[in-house]
C-alpha atoms as a PDB file:
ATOM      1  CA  UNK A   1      -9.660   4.000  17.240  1.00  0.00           C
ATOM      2  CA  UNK A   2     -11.172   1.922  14.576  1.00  0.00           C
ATOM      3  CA  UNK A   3     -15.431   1.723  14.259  1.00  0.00           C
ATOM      4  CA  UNK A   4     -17.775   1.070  11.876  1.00  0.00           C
ATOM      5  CA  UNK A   5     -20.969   2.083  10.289  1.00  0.00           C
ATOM      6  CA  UNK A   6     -22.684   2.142   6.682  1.00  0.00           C
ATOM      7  CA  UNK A   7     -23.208   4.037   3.839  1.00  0.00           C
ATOM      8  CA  UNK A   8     -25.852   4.309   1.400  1.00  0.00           C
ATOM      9  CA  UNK A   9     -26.301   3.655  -2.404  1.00  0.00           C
ATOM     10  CA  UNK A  10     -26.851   7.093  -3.452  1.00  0.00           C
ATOM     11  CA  UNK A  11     -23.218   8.457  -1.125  1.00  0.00           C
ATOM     12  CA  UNK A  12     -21.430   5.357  -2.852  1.00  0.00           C
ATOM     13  CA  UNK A  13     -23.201   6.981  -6.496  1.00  0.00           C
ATOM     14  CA  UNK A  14     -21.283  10.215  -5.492  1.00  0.00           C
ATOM     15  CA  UNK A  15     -18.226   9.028  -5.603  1.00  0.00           C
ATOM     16  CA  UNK A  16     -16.077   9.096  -8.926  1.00  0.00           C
ATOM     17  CA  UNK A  17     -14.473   5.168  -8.460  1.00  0.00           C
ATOM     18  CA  UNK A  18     -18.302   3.937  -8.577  1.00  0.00           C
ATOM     19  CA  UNK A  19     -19.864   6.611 -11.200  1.00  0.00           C
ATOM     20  CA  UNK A  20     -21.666   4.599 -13.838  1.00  0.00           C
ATOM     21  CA  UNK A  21     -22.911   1.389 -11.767  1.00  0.00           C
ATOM     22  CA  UNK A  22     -26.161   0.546 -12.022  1.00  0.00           C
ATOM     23  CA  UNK A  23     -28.298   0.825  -8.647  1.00  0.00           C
ATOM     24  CA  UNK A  24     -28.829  -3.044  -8.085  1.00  0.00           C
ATOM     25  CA  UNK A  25     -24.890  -3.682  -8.446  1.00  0.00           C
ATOM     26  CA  UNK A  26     -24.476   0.179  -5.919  1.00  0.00           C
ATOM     27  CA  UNK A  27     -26.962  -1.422  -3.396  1.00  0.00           C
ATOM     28  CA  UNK A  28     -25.198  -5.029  -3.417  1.00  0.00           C
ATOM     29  CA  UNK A  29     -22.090  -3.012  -2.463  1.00  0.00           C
ATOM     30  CA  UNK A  30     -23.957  -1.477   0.271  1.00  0.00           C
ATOM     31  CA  UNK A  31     -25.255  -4.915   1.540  1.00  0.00           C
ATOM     32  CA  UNK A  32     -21.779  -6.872   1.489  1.00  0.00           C
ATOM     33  CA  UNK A  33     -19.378  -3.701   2.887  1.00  0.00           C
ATOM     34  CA  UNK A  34     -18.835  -1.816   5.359  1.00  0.00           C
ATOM     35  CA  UNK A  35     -17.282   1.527   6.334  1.00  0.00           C
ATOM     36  CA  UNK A  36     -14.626   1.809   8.477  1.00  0.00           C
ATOM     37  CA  UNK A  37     -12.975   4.461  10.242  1.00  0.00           C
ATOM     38  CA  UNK A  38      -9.694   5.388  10.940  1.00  0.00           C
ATOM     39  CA  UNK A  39      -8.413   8.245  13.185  1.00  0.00           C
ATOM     40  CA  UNK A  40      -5.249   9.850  12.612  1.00  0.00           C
ATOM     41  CA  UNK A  41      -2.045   7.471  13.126  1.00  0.00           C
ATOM     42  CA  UNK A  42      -4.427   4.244  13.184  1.00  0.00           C
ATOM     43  CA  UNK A  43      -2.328   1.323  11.296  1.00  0.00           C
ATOM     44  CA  UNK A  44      -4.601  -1.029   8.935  1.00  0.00           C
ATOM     45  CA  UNK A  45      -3.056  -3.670  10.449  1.00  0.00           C
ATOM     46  CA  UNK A  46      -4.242  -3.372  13.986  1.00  0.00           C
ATOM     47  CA  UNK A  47      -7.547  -4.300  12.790  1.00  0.00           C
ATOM     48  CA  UNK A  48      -6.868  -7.233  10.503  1.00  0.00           C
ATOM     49  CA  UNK A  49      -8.992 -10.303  11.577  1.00  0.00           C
ATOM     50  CA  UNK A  50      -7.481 -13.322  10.289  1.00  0.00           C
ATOM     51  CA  UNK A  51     -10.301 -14.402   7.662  1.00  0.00           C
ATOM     52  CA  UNK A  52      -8.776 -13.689   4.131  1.00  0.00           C
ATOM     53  CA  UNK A  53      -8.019 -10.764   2.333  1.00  0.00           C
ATOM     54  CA  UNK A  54     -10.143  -7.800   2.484  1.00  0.00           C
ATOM     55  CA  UNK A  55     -10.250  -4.733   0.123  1.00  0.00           C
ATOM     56  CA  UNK A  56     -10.750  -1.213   0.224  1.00  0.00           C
ATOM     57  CA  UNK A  57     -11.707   2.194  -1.470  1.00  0.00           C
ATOM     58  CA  UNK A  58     -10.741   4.978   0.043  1.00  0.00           C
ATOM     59  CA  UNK A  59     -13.629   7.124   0.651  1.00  0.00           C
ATOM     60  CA  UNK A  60     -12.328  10.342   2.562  1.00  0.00           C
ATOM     61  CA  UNK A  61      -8.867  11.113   3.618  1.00  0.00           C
ATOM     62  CA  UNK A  62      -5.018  10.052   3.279  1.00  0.00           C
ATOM     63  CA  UNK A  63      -3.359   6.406   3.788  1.00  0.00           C
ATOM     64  CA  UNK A  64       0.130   6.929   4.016  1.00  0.00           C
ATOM     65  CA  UNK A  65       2.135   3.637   2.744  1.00  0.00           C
ATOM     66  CA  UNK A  66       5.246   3.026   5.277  1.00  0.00           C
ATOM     67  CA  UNK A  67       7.769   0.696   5.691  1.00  0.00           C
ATOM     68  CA  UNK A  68       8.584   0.011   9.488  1.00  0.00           C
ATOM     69  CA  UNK A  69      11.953  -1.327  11.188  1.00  0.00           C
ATOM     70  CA  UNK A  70      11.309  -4.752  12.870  1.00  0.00           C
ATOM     71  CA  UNK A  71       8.304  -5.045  14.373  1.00  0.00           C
ATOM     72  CA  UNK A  72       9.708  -5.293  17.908  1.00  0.00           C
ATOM     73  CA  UNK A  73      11.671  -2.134  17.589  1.00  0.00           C
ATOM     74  CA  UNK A  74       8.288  -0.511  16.432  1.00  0.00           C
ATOM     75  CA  UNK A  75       6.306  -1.287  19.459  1.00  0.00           C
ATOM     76  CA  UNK A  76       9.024  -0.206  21.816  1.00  0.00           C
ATOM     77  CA  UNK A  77       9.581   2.781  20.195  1.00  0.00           C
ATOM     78  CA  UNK A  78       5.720   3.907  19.897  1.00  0.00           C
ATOM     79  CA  UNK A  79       4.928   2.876  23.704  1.00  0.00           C
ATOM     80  CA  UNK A  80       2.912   5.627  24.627  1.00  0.00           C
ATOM     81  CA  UNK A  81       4.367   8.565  21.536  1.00  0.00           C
ATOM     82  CA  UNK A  82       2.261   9.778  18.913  1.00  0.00           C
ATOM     83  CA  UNK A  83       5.940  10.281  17.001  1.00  0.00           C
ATOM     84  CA  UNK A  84       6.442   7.774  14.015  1.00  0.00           C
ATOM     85  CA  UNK A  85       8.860   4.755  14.906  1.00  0.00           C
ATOM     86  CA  UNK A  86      12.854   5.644  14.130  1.00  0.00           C
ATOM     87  CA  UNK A  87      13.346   4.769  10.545  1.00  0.00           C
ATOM     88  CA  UNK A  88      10.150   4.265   9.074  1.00  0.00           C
ATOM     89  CA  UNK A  89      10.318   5.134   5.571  1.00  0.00           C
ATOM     90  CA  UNK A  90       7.068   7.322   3.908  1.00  0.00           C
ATOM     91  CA  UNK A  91       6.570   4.773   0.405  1.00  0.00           C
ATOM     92  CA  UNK A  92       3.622   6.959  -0.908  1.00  0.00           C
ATOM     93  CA  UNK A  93       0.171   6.911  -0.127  1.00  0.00           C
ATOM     94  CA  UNK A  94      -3.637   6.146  -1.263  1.00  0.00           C
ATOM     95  CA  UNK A  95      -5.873   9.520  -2.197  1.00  0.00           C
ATOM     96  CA  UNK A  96      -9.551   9.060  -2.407  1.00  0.00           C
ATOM     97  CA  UNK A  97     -10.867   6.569  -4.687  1.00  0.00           C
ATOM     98  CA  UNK A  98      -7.883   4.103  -4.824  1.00  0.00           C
ATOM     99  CA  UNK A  99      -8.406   0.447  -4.049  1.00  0.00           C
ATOM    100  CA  UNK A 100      -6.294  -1.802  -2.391  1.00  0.00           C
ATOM    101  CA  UNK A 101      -5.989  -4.547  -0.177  1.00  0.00           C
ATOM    102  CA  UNK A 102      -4.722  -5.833   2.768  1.00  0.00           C
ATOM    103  CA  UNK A 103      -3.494  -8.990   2.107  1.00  0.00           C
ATOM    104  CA  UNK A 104      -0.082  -7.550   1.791  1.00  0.00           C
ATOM    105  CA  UNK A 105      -0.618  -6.996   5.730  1.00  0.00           C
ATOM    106  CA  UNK A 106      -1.572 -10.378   6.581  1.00  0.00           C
ATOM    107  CA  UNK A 107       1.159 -11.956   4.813  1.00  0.00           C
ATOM    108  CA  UNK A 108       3.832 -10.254   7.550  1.00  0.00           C
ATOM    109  CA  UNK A 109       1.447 -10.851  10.479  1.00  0.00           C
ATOM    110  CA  UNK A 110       3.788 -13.424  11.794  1.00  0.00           C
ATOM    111  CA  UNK A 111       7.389 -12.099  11.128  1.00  0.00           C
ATOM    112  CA  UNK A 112       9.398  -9.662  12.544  1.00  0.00           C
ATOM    113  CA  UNK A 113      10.993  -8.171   9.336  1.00  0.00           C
ATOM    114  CA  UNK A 114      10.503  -4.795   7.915  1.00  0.00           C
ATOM    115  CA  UNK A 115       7.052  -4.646   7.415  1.00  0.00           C
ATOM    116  CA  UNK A 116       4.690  -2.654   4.697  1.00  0.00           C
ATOM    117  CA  UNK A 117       1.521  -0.985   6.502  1.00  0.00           C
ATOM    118  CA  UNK A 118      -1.024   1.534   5.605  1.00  0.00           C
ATOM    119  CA  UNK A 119      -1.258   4.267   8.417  1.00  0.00           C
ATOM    120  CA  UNK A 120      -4.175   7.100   8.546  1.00  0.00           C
ATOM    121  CA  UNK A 121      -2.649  10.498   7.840  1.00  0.00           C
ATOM    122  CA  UNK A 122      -5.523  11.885   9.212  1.00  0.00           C
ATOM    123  CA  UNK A 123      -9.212  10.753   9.767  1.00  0.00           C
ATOM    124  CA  UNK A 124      -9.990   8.459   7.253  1.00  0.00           C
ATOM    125  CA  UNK A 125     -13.300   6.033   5.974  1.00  0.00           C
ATOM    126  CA  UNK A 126     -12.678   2.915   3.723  1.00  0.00           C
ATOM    127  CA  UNK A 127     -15.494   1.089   2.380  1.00  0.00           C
ATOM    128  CA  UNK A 128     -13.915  -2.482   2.948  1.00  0.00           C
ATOM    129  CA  UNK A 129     -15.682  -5.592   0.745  1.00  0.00           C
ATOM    130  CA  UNK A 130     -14.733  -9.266   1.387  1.00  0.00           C
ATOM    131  CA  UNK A 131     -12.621 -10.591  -1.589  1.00  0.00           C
ATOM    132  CA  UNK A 132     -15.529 -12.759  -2.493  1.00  0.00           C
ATOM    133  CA  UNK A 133     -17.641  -9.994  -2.799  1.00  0.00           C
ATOM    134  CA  UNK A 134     -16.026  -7.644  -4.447  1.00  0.00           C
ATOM    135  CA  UNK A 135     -15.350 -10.805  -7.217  1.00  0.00           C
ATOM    136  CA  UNK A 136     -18.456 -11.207  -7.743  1.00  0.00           C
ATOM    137  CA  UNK A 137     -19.184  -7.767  -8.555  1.00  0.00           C
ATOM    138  CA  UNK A 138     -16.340  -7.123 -10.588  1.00  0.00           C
ATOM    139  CA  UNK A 139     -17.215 -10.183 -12.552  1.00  0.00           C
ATOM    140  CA  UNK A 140     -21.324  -8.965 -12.697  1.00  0.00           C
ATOM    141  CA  UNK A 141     -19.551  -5.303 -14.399  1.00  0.00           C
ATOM    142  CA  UNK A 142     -16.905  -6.042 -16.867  1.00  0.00           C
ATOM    143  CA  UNK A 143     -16.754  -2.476 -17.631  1.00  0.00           C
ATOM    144  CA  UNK A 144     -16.221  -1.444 -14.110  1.00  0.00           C
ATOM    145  CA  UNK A 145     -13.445  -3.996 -13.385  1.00  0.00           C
ATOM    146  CA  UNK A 146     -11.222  -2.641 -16.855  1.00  0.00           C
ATOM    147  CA  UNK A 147     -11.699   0.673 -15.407  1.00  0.00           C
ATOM    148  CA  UNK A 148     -10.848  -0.389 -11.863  1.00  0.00           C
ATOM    149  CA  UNK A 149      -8.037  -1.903 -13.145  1.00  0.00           C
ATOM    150  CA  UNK A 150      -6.679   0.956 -15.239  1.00  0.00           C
ATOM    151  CA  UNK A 151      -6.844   2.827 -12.289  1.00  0.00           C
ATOM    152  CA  UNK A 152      -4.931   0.684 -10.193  1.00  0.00           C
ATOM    153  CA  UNK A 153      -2.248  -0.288 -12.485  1.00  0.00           C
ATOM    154  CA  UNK A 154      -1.495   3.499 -13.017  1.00  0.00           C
ATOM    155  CA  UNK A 155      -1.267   3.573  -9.389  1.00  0.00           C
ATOM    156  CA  UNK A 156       1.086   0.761  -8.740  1.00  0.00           C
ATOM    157  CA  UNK A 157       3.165   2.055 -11.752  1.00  0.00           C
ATOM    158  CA  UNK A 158       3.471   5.576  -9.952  1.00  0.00           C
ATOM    159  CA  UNK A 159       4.324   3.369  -6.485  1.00  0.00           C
ATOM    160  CA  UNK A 160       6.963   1.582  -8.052  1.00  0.00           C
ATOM    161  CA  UNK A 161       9.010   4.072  -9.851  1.00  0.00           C
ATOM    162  CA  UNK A 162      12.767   4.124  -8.762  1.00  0.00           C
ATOM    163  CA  UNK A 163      13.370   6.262  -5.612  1.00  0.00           C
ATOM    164  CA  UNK A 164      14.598   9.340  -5.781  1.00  0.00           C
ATOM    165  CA  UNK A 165      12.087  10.058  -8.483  1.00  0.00           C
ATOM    166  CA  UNK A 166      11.259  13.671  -5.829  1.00  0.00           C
ATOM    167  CA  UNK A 167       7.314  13.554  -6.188  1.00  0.00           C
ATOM    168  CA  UNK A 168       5.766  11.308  -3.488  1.00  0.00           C
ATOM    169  CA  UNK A 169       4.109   8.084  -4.882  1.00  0.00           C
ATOM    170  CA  UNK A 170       0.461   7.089  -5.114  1.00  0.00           C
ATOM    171  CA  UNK A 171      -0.556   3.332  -5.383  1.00  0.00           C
ATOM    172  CA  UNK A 172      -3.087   0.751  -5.534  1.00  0.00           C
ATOM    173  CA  UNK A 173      -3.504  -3.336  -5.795  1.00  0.00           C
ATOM    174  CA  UNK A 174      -6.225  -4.779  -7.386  1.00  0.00           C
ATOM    175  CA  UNK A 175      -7.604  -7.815  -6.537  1.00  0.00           C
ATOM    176  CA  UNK A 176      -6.959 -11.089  -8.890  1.00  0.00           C
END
């Protein structure tokens, strides 16, 4: 089940991905987010809305990056079983603090190919910003968005070594 609540300045101030903002830029995050909550198994993608890419950070637990068989084979498969669909492949995940978004999701919406998802390993909170919003901050902190960056490239370098590299993969997409 996916809900919603918020968060406050000073929990977003604890966290290592926003260490070093200033309090006006911590509490227009606050304002233009929200937190939202994923219980184990949940798929990102059930609760895409349709209204442009949205991104998120991560706040507490594991996002597990799969790839999943066609879509109708999924959903037949899953009717009713907490068991993982027949050949969905494990593609890394996202650890606390990484920031991605889902605009990879909304992309596939409409096929029925393989499809990329991010699935809750186990209960899970994302702050989730508007691509607007989180543009216009990144382009109020300069500082913030190199470091975000960094970040995120290291991430999507880990995701995208070969296979068969034996350590699972960690990743991240930042947004243009």
């Amino acid at each position: 089940m996916v809900h919603t609540e918020h968060i406050t300045s000073d929990q977003l101030r604890g966290l290592d991905v926003f260490g070093g903002l200033p309090t006006t830029t911590l509490r227009r995050l606050v304002r233009v987010s929200k937190v939202r909550h994923l219980s184990p198994r949940d798929r990102l993608s059930s609760g895409l809305r349709g209204f442009g890419p949205h991104y998120y950070f991560l706040l507490r637990g594991v996002v597990a990056i799969t790839l999943d068989p066609d879509e109708r084979q999924r959903l037949t498969e899953t009717s009713g079983s907490k068991r993982p669909p027949k050949g969905q492949r494990f593609l890394g995940y996202f650890e606390p603090g990484a920031c991605f978004s889902d605009a990879f999701l909304e992309e596939q919406h409409q096929t029925s190919v393989a499809k990329l998802d991010c699935v809750a390993a186990n209960a899970v909170s994302l702050l989730e910003l508007e691509q607007a919003h989180l543009g216009e901050v990144l382009a109020s902190e300069p500082l913030w968005r190199n470091q975000l960056a960094e970040a995120v490239a290291s991430g999507a370098r880990t995701l995208l070594d070969p296979p068969g590299s034996g350590a699972p993969r960690r990743a991240g997409f930042l947004p243009a």
